[in-house]
C-alpha atoms as a PDB file:
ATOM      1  CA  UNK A   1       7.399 186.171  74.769  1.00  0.00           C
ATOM      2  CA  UNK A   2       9.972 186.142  72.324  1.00  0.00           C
ATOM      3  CA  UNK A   3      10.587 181.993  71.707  1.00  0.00           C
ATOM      4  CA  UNK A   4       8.574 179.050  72.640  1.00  0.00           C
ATOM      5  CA  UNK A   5      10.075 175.146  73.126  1.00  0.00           C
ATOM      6  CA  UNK A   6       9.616 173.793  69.581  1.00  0.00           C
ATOM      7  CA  UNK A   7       9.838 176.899  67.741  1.00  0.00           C
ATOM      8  CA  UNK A   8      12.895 176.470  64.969  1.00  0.00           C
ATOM      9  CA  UNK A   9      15.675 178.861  66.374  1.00  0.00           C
ATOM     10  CA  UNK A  10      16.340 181.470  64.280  1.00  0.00           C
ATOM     11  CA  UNK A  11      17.669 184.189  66.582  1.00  0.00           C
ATOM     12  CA  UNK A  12      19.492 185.143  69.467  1.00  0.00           C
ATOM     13  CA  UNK A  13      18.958 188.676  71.484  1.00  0.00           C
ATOM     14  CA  UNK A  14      21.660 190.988  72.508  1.00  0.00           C
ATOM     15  CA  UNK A  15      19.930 192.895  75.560  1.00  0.00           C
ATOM     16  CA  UNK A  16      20.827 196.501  75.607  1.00  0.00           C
ATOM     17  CA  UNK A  17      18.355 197.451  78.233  1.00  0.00           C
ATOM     18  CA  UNK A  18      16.517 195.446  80.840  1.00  0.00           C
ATOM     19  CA  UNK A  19      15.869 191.864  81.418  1.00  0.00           C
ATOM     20  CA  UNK A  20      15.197 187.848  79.423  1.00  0.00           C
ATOM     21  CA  UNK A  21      15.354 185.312  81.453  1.00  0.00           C
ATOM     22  CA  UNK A  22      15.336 181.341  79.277  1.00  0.00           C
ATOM     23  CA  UNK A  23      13.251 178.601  80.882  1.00  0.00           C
ATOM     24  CA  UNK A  24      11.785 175.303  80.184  1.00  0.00           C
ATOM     25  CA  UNK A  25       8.358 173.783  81.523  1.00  0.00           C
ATOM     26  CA  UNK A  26       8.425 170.311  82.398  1.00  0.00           C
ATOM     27  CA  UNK A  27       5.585 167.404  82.180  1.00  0.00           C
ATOM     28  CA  UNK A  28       3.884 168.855  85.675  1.00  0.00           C
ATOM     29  CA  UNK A  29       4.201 172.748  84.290  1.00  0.00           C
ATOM     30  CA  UNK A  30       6.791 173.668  86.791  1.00  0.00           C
ATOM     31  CA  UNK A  31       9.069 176.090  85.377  1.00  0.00           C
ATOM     32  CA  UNK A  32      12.934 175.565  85.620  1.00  0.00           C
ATOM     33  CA  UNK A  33      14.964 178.804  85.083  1.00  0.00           C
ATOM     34  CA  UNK A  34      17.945 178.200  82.808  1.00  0.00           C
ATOM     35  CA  UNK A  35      19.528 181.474  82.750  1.00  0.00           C
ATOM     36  CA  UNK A  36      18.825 185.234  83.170  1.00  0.00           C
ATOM     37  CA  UNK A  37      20.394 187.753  81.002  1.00  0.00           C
ATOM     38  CA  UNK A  38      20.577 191.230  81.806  1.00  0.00           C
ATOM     39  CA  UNK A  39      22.146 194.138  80.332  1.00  0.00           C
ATOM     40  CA  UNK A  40      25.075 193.479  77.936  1.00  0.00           C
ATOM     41  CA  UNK A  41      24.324 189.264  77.685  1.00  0.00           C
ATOM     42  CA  UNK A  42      23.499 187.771  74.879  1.00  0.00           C
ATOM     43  CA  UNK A  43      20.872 184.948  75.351  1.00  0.00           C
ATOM     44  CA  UNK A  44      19.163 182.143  73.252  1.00  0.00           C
ATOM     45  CA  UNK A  45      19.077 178.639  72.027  1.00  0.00           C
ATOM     46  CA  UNK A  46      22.889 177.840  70.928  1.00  0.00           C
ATOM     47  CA  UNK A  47      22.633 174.347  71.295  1.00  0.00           C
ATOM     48  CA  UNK A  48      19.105 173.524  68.962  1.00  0.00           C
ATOM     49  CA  UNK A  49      20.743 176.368  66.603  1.00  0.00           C
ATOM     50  CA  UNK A  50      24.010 174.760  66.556  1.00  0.00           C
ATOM     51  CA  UNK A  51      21.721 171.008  65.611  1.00  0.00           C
ATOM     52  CA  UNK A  52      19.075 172.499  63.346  1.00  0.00           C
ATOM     53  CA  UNK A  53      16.762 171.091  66.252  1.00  0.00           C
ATOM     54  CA  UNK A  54      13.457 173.099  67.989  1.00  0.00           C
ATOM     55  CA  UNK A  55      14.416 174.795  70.701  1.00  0.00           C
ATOM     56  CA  UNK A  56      13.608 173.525  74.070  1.00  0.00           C
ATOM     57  CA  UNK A  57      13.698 177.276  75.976  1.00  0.00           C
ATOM     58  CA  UNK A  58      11.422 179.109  76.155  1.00  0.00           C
ATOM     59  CA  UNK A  59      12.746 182.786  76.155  1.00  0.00           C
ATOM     60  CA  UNK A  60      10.944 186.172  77.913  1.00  0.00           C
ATOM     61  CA  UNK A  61      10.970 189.612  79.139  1.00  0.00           C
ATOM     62  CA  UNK A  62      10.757 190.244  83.103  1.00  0.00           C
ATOM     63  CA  UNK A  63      10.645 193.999  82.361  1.00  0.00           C
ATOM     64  CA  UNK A  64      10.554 197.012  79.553  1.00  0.00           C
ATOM     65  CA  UNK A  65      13.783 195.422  77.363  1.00  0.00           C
ATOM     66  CA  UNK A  66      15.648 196.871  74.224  1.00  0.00           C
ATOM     67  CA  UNK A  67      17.204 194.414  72.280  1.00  0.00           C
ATOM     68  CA  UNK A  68      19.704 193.928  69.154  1.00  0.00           C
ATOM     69  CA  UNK A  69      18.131 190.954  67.335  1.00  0.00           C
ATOM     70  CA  UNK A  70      21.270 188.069  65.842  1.00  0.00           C
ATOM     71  CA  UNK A  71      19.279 186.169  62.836  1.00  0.00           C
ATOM     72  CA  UNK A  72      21.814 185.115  61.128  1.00  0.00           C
ATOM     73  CA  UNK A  73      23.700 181.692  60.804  1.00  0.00           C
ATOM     74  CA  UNK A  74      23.047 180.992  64.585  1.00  0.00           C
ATOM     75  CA  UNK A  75      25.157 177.634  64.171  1.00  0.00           C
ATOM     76  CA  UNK A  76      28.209 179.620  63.472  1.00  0.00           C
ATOM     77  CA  UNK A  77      27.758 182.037  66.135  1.00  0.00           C
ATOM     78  CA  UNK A  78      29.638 181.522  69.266  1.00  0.00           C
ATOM     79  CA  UNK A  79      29.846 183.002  73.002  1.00  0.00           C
END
């Protein structure tokens, strides 16, 4: 697990190798799949970065992953 909804968003992940997917739970614990991000995406929060808001997404690993970590002034950074 590398973000939970209400954490403060402080990073986004580069992945070199493997697989993230971003999801949120809703109010019955069903989870809705935002995006997946395989090798060479970049994936995170933009949106509660870009607001200074806690993040609604929760973010994961499906498999072994490398990643380049962004920290950075995530409300500058753009796609």
């Amino acid at each position: 697990m590398l973000q939970m909804a209400g954490d403060k968003v402080m990073k986004a992940y580069h992945v070199k190798k493997g697989l993230l997917r971003s999801y949120i739970i809703d109010s019955k614990g069903k989870e809705h799949i935002f995006m997946f991000a395989p090798e060479g995406w970049i994936i995170g929060d933009m949106d509660a970065a870009s607001q200074n808001a806690p993040s609604k997404l929760f973010i994961d690993a499906l498999e072994d992953t490398e990643l380049m970590i962004i920290e950075q002034n995530l409300e500058d950074f753009s796609l």
